[in-house]
N, C-alpha and C. Protein backbone atom coordinates (compact mmCIF):
# COMPACT_ATOMS: atom_id res chain seq x y z
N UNK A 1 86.25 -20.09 45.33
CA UNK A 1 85.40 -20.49 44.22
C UNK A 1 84.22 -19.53 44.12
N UNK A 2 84.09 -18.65 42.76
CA UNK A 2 82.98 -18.00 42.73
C UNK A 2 81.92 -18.71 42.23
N UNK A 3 80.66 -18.52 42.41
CA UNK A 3 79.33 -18.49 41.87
C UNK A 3 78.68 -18.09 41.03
N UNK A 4 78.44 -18.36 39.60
CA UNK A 4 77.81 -17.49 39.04
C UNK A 4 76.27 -17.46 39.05
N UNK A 5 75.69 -16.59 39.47
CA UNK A 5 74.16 -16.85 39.14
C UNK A 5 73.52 -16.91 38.33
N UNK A 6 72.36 -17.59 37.76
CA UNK A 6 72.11 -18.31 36.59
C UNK A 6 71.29 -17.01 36.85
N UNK A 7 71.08 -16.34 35.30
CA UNK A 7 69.81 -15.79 34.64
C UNK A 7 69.18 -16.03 33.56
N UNK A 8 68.39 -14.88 33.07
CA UNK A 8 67.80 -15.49 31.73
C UNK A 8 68.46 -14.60 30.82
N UNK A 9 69.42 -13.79 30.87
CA UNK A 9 70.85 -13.56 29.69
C UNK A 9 71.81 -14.96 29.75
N UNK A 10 71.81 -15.40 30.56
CA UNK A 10 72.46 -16.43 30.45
C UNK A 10 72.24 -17.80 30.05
N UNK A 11 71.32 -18.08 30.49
CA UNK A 11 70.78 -19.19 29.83
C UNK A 11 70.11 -19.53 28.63
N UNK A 12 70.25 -20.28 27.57
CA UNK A 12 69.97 -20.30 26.24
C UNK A 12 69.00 -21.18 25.93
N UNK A 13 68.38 -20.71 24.53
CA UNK A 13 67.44 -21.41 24.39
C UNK A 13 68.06 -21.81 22.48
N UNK A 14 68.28 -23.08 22.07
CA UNK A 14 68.35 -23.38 20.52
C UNK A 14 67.20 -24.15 19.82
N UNK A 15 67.39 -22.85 18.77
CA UNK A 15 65.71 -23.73 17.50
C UNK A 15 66.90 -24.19 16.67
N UNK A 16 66.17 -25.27 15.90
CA UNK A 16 66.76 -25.84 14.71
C UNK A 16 65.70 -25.94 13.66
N UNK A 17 65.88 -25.17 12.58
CA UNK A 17 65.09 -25.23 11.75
C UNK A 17 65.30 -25.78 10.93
N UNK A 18 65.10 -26.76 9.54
CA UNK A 18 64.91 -27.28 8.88
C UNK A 18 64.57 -27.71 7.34
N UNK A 19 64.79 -27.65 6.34
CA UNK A 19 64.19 -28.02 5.04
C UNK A 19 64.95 -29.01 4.58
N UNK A 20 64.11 -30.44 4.59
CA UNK A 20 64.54 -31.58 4.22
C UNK A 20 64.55 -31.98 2.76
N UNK A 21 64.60 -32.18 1.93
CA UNK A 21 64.31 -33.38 0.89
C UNK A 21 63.47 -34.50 1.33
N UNK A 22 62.33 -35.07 0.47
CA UNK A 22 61.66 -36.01 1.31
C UNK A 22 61.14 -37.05 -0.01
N UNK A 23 62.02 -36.67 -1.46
CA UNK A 23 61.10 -37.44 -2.49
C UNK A 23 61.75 -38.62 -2.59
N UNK A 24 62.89 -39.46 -2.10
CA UNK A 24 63.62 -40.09 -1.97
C UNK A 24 63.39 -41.14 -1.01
N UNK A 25 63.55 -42.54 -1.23
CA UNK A 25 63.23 -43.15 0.11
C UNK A 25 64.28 -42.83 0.91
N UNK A 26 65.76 -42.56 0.18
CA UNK A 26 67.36 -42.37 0.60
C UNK A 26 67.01 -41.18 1.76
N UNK A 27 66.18 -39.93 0.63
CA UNK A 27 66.06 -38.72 1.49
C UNK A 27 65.04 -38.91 2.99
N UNK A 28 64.22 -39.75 2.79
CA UNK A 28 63.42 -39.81 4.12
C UNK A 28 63.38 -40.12 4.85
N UNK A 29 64.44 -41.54 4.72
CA UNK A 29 65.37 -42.14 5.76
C UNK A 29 66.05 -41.00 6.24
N UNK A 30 66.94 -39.98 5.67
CA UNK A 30 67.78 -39.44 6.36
C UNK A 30 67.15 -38.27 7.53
N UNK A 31 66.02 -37.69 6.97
CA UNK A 31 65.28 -36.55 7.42
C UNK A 31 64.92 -36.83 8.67
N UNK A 32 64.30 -38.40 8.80
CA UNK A 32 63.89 -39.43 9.76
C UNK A 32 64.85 -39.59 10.96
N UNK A 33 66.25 -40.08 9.91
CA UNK A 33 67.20 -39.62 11.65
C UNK A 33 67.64 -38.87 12.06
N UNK A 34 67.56 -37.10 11.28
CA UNK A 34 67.91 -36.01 11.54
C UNK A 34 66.90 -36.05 12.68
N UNK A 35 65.76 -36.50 12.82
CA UNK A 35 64.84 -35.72 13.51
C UNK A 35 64.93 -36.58 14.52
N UNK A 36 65.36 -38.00 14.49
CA UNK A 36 65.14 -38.61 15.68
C UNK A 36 66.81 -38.19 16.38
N UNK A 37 67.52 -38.19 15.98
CA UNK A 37 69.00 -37.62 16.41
C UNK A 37 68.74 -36.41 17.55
N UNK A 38 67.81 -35.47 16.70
CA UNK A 38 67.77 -34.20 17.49
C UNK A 38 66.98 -34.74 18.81
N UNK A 39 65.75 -35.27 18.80
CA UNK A 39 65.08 -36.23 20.14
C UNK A 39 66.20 -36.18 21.06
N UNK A 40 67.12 -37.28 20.81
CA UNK A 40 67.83 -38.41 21.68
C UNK A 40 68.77 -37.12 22.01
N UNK A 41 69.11 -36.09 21.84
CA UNK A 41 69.76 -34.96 22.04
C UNK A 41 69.02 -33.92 22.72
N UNK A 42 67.82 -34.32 23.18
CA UNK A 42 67.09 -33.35 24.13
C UNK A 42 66.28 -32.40 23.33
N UNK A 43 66.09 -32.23 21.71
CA UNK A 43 65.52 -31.24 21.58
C UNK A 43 64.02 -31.77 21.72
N UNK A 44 62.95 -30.61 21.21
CA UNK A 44 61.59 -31.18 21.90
C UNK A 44 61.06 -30.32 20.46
N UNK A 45 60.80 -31.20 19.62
CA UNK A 45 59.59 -30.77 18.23
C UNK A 45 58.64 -29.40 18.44
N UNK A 46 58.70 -28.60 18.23
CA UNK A 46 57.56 -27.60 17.98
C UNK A 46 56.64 -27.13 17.48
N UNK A 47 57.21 -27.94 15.74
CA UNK A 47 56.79 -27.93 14.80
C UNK A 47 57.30 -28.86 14.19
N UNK A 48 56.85 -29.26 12.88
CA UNK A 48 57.42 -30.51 12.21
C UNK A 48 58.79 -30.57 11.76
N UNK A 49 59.15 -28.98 11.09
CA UNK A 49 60.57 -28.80 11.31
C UNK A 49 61.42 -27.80 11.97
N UNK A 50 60.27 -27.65 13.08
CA UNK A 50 61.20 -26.65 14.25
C UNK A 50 61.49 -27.86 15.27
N UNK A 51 62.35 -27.74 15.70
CA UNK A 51 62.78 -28.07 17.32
C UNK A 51 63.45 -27.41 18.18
N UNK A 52 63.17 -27.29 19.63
CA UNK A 52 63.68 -26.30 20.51
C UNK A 52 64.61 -27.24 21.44
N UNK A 53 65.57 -26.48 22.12
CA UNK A 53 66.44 -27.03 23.20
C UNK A 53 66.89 -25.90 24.36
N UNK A 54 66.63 -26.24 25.60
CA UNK A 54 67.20 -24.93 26.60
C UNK A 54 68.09 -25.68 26.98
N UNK A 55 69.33 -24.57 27.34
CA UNK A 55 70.72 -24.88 27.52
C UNK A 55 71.06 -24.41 28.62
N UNK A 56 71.39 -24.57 29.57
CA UNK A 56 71.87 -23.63 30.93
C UNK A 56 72.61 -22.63 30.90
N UNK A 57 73.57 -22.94 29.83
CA UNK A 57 74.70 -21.45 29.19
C UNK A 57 74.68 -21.67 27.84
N UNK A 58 75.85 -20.62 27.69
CA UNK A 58 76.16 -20.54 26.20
C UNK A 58 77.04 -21.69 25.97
N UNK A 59 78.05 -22.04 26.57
CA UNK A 59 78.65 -22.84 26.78
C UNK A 59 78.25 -24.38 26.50
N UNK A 60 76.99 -25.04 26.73
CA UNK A 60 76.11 -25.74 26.67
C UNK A 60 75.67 -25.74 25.27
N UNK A 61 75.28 -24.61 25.01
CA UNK A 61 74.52 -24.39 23.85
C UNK A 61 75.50 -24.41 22.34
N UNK A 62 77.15 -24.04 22.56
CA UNK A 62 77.74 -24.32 22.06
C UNK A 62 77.99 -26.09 21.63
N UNK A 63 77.97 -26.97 22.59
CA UNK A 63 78.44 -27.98 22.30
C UNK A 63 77.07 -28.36 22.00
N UNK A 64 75.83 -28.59 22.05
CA UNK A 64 74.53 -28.85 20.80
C UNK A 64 74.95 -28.49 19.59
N UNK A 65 75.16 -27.36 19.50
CA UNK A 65 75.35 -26.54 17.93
C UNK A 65 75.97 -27.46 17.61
N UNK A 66 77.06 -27.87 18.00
CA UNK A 66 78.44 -28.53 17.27
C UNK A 66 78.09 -29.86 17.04
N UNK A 67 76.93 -30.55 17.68
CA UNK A 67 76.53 -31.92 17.44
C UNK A 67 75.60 -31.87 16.68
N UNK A 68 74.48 -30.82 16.45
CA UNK A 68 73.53 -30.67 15.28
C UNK A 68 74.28 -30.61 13.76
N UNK A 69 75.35 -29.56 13.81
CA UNK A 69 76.03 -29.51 12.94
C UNK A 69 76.88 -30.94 11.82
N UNK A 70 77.08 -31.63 13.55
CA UNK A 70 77.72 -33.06 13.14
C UNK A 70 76.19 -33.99 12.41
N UNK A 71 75.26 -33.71 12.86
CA UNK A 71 73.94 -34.80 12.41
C UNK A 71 73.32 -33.85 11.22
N UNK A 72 73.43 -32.78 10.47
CA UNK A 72 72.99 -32.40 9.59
C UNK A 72 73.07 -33.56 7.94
N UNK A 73 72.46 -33.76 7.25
CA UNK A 73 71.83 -34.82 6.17
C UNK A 73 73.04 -34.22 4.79
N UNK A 74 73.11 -35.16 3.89
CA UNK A 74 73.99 -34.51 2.50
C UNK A 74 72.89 -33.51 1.98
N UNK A 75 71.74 -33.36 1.89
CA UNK A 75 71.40 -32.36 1.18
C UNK A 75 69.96 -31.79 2.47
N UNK A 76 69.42 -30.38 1.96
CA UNK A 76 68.09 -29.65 2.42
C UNK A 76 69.30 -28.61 3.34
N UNK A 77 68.21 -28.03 3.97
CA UNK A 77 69.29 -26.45 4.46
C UNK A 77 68.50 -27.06 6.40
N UNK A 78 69.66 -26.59 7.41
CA UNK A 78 69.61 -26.76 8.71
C UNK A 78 70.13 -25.40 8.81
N UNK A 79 68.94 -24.40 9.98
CA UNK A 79 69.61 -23.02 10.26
C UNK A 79 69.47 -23.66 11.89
N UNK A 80 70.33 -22.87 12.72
CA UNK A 80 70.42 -22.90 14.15
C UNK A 80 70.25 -21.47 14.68
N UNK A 81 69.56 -20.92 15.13
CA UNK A 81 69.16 -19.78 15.98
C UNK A 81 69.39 -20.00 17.64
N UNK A 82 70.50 -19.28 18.05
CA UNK A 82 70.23 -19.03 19.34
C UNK A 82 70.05 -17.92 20.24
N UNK A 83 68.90 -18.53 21.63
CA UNK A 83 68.90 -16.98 21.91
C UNK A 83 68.57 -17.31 23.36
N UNK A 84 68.33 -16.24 24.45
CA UNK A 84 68.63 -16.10 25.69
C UNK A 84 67.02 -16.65 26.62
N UNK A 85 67.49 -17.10 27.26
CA UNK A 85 65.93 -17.28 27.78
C UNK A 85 64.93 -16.12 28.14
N UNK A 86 65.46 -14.78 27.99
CA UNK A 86 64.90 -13.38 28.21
C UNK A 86 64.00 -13.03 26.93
N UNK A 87 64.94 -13.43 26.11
CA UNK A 87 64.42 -12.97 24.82
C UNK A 87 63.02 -14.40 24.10
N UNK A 88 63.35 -15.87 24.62
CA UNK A 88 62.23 -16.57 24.68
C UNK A 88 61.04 -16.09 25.40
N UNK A 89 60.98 -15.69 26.58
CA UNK A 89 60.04 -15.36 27.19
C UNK A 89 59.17 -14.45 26.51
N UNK A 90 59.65 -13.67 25.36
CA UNK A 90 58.44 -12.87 24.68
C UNK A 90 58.01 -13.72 23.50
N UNK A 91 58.18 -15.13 23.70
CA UNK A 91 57.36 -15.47 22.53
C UNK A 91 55.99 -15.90 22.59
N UNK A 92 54.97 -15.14 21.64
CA UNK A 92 53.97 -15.68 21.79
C UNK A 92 53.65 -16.92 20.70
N UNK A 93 52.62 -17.73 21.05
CA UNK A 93 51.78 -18.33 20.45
C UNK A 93 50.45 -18.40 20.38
N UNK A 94 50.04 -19.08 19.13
CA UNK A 94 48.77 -19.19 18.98
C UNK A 94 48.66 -20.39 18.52
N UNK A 95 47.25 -21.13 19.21
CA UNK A 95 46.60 -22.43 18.02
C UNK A 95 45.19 -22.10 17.86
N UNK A 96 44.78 -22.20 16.64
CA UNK A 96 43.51 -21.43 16.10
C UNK A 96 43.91 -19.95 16.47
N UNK A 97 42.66 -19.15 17.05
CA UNK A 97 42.55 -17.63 17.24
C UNK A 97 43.11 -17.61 18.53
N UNK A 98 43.67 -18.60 19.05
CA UNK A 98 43.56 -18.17 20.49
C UNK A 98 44.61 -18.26 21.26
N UNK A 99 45.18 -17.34 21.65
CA UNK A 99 47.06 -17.22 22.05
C UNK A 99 47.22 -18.61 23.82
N UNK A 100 48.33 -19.16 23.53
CA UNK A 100 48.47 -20.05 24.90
C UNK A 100 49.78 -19.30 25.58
N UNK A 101 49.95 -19.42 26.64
CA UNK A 101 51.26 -18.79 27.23
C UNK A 101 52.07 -19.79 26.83
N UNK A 102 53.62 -19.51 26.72
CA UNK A 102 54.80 -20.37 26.45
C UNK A 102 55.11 -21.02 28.03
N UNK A 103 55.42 -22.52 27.32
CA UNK A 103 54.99 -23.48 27.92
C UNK A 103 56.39 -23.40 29.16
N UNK A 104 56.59 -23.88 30.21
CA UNK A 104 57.45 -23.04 31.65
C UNK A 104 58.90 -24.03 30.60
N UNK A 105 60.11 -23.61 31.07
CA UNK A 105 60.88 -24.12 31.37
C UNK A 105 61.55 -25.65 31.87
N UNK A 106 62.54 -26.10 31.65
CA UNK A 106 62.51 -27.39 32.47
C UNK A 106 62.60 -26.77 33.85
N UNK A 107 62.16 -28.09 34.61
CA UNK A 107 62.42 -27.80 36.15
C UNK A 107 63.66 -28.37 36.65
N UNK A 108 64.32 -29.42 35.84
CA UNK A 108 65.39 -29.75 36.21
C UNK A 108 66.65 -29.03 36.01
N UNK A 109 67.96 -28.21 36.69
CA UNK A 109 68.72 -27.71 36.10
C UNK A 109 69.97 -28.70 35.66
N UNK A 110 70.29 -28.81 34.51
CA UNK A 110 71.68 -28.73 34.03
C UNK A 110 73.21 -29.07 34.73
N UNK A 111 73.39 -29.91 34.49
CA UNK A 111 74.71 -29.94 36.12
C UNK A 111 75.61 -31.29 34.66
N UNK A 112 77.00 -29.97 34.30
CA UNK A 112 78.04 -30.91 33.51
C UNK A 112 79.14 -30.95 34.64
């Protein structure tokens, strides 16, 4: 049995971005459980219509995609971006003028 060692090419990180419809009570209900769907699925809000998710592989990150895909609403646009935890690590932020480091990783790993 080999080992693979986890890196940060390997391990993934998924945004889900967002544009809802919201003039509708129909539409706000739905936007409402798009967003609580993504929750109960591990992602973590970033923004009102960003949400992030780290995945241990691609593999992982595949079967999210495929369940976001399944919880997407009849109408507004859902993009999915994925990318490596190497390539997260250069993201910066800012609130007001003033940059914060990106916030660590889970500490728990991943075990399907």
């Amino acid at each position: 049995m080999s080992h693979e060692r986890l890196n940060a090419y390997k391990i993934m990180w998924l945004f889900v971005f967002f544009d809802l419809p919201v003039v509708t009570k129909k539409q706000r209900k739905a936007a409402t459980d798009f967003r609580k769907r993504l929750l109960k699925d591990g992602f973590v809000m970033m923004q009102y219509s960003v949400y992030t998710r780290h995945c241990a592989s691609k593999e992982s990150a595949e079967v999210h995609m495929k369940r976001v895909k399944f919880l997407v609403p009849e109408e507004g646009q859902v993009s999915i971006l994925k990318v490596t935890d190497k390539q997260y690590g250069q993201i910066v932020n800012f609130w007001g003028a003033k940059s914060k480091p990106v916030a660590p990783g889970p500490k728990q790993l991943e075990i399907f």
